[in-house]
N, C-alpha and C. Protein backbone atom coordinates (compact mmCIF):
# COMPACT_ATOMS: atom_id res chain seq x y z
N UNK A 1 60.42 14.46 -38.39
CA UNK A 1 60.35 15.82 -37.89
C UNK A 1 60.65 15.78 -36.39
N UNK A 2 61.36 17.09 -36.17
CA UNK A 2 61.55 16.93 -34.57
C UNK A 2 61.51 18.47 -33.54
N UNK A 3 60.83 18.23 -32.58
CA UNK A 3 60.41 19.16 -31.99
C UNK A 3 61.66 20.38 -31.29
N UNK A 4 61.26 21.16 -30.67
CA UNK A 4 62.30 21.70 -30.35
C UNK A 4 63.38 21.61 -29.50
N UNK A 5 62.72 20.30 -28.57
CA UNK A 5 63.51 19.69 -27.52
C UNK A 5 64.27 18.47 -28.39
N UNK A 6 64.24 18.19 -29.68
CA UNK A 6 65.07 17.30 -29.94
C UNK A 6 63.60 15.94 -29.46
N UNK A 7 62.37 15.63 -29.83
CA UNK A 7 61.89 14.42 -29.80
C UNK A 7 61.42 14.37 -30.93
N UNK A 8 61.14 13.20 -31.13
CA UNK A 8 60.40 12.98 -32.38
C UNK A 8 58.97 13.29 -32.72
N UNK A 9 58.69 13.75 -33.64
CA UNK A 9 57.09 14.63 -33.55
C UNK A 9 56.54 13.95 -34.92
N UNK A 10 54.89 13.37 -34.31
CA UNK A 10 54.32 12.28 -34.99
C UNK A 10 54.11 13.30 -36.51
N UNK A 11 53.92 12.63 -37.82
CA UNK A 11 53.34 13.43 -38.90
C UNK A 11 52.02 13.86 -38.65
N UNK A 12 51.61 14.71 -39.82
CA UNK A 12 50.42 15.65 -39.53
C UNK A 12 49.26 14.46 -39.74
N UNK A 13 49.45 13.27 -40.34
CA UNK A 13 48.85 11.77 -40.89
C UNK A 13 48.35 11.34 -39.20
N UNK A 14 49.51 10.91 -38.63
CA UNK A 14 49.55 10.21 -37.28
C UNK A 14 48.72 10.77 -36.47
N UNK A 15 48.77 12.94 -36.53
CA UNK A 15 48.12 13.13 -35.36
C UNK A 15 46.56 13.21 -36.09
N UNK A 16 46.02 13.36 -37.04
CA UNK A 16 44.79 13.00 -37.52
C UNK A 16 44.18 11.75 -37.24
N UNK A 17 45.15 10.50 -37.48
CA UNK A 17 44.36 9.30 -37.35
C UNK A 17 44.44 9.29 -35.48
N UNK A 18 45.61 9.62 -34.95
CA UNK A 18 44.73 9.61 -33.26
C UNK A 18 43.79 10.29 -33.32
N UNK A 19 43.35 11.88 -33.95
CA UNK A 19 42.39 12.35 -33.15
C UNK A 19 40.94 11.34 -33.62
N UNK A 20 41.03 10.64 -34.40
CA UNK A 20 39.90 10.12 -35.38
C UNK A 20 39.62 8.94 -34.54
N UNK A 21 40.23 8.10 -34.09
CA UNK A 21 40.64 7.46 -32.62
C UNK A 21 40.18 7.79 -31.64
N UNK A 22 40.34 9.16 -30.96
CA UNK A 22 40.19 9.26 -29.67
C UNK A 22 38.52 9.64 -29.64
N UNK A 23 37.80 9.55 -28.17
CA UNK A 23 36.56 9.95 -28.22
C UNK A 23 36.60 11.34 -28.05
N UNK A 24 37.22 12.25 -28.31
CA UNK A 24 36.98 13.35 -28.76
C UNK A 24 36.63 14.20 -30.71
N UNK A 25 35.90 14.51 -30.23
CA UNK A 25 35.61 14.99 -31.83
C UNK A 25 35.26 16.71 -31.95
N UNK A 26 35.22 16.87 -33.43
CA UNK A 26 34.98 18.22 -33.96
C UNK A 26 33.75 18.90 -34.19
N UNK A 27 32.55 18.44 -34.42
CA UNK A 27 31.35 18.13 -35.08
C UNK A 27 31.45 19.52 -35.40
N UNK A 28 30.59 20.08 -36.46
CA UNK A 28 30.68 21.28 -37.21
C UNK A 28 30.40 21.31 -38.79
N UNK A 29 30.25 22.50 -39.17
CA UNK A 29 29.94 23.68 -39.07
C UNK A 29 28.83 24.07 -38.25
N UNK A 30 28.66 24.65 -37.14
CA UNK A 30 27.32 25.48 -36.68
C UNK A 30 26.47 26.12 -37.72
N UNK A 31 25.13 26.07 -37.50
CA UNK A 31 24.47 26.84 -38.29
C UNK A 31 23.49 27.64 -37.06
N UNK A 32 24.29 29.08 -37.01
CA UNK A 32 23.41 29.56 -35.49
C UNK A 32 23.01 30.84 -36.57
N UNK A 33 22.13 31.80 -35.67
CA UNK A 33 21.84 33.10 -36.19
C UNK A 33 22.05 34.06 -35.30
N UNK A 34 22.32 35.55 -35.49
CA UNK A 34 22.57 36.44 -34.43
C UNK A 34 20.44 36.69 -33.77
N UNK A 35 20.83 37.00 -33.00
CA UNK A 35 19.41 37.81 -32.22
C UNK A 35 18.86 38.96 -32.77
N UNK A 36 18.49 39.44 -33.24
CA UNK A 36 17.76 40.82 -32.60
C UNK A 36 16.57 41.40 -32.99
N UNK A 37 16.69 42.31 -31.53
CA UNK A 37 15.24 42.96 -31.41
C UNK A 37 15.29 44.59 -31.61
N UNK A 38 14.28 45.15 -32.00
CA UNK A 38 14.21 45.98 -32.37
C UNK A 38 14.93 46.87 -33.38
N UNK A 39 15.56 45.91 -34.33
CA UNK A 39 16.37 45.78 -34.79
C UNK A 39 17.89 46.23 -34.75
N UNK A 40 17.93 45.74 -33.73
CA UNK A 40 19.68 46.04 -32.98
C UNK A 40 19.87 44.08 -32.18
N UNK A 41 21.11 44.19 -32.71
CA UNK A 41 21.95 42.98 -32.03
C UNK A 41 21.74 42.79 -30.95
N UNK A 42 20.98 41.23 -30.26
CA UNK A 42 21.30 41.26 -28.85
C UNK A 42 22.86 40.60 -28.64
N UNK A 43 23.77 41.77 -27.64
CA UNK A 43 24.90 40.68 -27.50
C UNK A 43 25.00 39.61 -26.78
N UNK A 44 25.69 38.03 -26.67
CA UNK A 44 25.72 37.17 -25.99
C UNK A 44 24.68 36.40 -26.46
N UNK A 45 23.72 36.83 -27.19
CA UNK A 45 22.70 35.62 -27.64
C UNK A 45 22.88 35.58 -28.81
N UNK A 46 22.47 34.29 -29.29
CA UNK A 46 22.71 33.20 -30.40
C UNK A 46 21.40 32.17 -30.42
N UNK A 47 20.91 32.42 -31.54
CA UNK A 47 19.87 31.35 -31.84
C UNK A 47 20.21 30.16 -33.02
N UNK A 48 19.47 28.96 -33.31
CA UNK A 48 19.39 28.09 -33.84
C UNK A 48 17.65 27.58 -34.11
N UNK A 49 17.32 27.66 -34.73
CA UNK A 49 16.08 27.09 -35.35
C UNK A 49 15.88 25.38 -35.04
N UNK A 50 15.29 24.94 -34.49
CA UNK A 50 14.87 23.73 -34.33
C UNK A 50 13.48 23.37 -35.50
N UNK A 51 13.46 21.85 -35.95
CA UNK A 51 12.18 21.45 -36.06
C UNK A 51 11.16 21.82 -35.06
N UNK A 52 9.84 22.05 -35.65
CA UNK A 52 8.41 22.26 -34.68
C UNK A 52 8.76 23.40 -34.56
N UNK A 53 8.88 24.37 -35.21
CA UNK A 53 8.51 25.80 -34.78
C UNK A 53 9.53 26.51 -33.87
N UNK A 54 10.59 25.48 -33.02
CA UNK A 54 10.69 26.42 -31.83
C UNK A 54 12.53 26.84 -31.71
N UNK A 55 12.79 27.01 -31.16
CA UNK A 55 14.59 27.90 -31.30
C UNK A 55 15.20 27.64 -30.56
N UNK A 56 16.41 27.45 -30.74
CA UNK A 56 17.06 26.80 -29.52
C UNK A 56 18.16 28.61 -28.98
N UNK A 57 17.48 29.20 -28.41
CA UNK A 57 18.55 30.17 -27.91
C UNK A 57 19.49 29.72 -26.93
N UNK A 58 21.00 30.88 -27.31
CA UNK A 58 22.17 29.90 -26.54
C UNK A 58 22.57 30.99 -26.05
N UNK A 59 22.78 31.34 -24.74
CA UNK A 59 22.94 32.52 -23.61
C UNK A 59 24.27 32.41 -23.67
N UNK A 60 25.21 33.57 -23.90
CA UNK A 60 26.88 33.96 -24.04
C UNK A 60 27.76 32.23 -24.36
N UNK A 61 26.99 31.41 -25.11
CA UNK A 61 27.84 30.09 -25.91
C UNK A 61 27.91 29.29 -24.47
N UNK A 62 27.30 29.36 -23.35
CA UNK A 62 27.37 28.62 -22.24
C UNK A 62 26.28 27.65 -21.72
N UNK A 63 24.81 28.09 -21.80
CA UNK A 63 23.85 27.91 -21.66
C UNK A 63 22.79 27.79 -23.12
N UNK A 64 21.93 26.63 -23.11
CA UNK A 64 20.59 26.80 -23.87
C UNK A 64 19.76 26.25 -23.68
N UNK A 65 18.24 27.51 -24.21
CA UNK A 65 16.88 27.01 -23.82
C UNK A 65 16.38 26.93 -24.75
N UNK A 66 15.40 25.90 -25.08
CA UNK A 66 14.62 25.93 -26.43
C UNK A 66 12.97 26.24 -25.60
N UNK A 67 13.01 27.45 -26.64
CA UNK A 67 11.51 28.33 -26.75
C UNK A 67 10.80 27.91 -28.41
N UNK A 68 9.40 28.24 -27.31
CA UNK A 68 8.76 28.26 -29.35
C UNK A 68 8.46 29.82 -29.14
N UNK A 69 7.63 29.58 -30.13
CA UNK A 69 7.81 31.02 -30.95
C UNK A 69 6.96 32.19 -30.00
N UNK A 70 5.77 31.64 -29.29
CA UNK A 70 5.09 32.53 -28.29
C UNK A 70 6.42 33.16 -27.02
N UNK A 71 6.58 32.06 -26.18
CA UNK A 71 7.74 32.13 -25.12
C UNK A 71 8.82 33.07 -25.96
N UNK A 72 9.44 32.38 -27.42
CA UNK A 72 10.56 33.47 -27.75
C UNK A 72 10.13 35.35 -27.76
N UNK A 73 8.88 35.08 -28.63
CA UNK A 73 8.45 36.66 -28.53
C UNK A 73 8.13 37.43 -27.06
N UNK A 74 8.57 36.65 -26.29
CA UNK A 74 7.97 37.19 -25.07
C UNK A 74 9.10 37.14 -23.92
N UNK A 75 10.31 36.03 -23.93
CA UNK A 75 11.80 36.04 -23.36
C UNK A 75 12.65 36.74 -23.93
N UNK A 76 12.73 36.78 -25.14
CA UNK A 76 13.91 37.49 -25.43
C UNK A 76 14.19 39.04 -25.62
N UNK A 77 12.55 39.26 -25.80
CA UNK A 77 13.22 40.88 -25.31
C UNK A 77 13.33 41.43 -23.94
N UNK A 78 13.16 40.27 -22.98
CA UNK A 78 12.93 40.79 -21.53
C UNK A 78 15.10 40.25 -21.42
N UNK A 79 15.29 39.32 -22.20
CA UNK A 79 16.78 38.84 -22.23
C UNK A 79 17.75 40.19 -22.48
N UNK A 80 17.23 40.47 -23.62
CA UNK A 80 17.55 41.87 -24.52
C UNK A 80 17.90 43.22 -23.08
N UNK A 81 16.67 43.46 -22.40
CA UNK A 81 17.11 44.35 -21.35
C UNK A 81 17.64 43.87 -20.66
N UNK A 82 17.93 42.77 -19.87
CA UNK A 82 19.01 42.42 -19.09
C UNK A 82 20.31 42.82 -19.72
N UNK A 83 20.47 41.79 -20.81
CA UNK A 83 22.10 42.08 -21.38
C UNK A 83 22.72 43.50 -21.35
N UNK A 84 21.31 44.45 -21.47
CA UNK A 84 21.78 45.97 -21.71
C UNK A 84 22.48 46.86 -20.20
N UNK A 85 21.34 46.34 -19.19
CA UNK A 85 21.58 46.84 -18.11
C UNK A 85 22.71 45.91 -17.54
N UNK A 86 23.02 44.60 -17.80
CA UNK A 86 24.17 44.28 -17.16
C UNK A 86 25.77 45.05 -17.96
N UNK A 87 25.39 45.11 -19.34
CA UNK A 87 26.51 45.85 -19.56
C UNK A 87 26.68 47.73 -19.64
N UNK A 88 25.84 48.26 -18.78
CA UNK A 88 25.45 49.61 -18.16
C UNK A 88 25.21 50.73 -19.13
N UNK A 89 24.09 50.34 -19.66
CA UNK A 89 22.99 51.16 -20.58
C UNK A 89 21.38 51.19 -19.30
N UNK A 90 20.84 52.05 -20.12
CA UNK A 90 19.89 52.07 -19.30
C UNK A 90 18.92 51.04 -20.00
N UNK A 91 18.82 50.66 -21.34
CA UNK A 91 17.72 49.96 -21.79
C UNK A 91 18.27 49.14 -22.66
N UNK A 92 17.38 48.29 -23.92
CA UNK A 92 17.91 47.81 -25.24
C UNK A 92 17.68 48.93 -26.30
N UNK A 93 18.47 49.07 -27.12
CA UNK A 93 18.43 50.05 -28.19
C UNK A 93 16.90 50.02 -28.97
N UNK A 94 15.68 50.96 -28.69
CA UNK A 94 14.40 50.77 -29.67
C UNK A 94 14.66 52.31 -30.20
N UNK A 95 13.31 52.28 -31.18
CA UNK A 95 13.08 53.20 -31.92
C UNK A 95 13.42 54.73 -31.18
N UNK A 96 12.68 54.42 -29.94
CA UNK A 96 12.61 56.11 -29.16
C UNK A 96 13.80 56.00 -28.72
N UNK A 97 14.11 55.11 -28.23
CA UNK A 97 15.64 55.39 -27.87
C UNK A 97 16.75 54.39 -28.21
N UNK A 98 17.15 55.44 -29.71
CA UNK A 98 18.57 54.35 -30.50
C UNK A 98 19.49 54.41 -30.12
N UNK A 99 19.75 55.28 -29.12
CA UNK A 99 21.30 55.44 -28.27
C UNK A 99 21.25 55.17 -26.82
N UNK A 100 20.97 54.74 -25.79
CA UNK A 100 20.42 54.52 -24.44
C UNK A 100 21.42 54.93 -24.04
N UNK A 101 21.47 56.15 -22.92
CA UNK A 101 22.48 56.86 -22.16
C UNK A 101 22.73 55.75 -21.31
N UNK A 102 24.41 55.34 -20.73
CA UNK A 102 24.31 54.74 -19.89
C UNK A 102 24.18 54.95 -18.40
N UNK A 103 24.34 53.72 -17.29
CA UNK A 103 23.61 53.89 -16.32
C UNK A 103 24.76 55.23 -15.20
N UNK A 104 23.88 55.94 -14.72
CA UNK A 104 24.43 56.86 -13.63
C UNK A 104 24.87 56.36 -12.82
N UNK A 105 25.96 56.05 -11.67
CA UNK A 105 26.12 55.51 -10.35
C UNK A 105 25.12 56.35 -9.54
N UNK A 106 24.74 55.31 -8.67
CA UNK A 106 23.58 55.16 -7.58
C UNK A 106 23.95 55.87 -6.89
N UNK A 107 23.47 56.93 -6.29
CA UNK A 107 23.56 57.36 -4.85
C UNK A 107 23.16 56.17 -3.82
N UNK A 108 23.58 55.52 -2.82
CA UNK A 108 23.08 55.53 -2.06
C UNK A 108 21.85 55.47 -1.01
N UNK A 109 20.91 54.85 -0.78
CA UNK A 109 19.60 55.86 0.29
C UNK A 109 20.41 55.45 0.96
N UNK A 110 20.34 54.51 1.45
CA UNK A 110 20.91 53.76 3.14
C UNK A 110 22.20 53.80 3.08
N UNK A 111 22.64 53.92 4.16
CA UNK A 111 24.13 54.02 4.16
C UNK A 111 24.23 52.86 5.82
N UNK A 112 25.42 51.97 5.56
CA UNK A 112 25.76 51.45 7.06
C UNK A 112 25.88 52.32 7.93
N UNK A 113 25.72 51.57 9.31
CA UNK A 113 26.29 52.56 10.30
C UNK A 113 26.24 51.53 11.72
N UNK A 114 26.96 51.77 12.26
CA UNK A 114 27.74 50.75 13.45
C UNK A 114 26.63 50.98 14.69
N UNK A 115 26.09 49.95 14.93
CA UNK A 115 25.46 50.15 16.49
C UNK A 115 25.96 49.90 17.54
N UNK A 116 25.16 50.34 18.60
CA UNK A 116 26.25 49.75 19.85
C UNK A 116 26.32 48.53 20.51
N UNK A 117 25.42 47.56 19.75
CA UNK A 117 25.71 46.20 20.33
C UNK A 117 26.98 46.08 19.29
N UNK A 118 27.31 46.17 18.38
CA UNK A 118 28.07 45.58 17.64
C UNK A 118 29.63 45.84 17.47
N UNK A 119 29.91 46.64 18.59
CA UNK A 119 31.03 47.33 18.51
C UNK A 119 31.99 46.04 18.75
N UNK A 120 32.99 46.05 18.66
CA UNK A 120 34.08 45.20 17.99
C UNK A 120 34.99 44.85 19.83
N UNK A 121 34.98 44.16 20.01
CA UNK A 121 35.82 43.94 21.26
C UNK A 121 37.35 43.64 21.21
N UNK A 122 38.05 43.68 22.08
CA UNK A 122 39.41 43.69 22.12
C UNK A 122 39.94 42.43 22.79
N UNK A 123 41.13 42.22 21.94
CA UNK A 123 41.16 40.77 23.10
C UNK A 123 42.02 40.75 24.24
N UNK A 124 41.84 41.68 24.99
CA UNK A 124 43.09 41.76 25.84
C UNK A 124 42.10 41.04 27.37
């Protein structure tokens, strides 16, 4: 077989036994579970069940902490409102509120304002 530049391109055999070779590997199938609380999806989190009770949660497939079951009932719904307010809801989806309006832009209190030590000099 030959590639499009005209080289020779190893069989589908060859490139299996390198990858089987190299120290890179596949390991798999995952066995994860989705999140959720109040019964709505948390997005970006992903759990896994560990031996001893406790879970291995995995923050947007980048990060993981293993909680047991006290710590989980007690992190992940505080996780749950983060994810919501970082993606601009006001809360996590609960009973009283299954639709969470999202967030308003801020007014403002303070606003900058230039003093007179700080005024900008010239270089002449």
């Amino acid at each position: 077989m030959r590639s499009n530049h005209g080289e020779a391109m190893p069989d589908d055999d060859d490139v299996f036994d390198a990858l089987v070779a190299s120290p890179v590997s596949f390991p798999g199938p995952f066995e994860h579970h989705d999140v959720v609380v109040n019964g709505y999806a948390v997005p970006f989190l992903r759990a896994t069940p560990l031996d001893g009770g406790t879970v291995r949660v995995h923050l947007d497939r980048r990060f993981a902490l293993d909680l047991d079951a006290q710590e989980a009932e007690r992190v992940i719904p505080f996780l749950a409102e983060c994810f919501a307010v970082a993606l601009g809801n006001t809360c996590h989806p609960c009973s009283e509120v299954p639709e969470p309006p999202p967030i308003r832009a801020a007014v403002p209190v303070h606003a900058f304002r230039r003093l007179g030590c700080c005024t900008p000099t010239t270089g002449a």
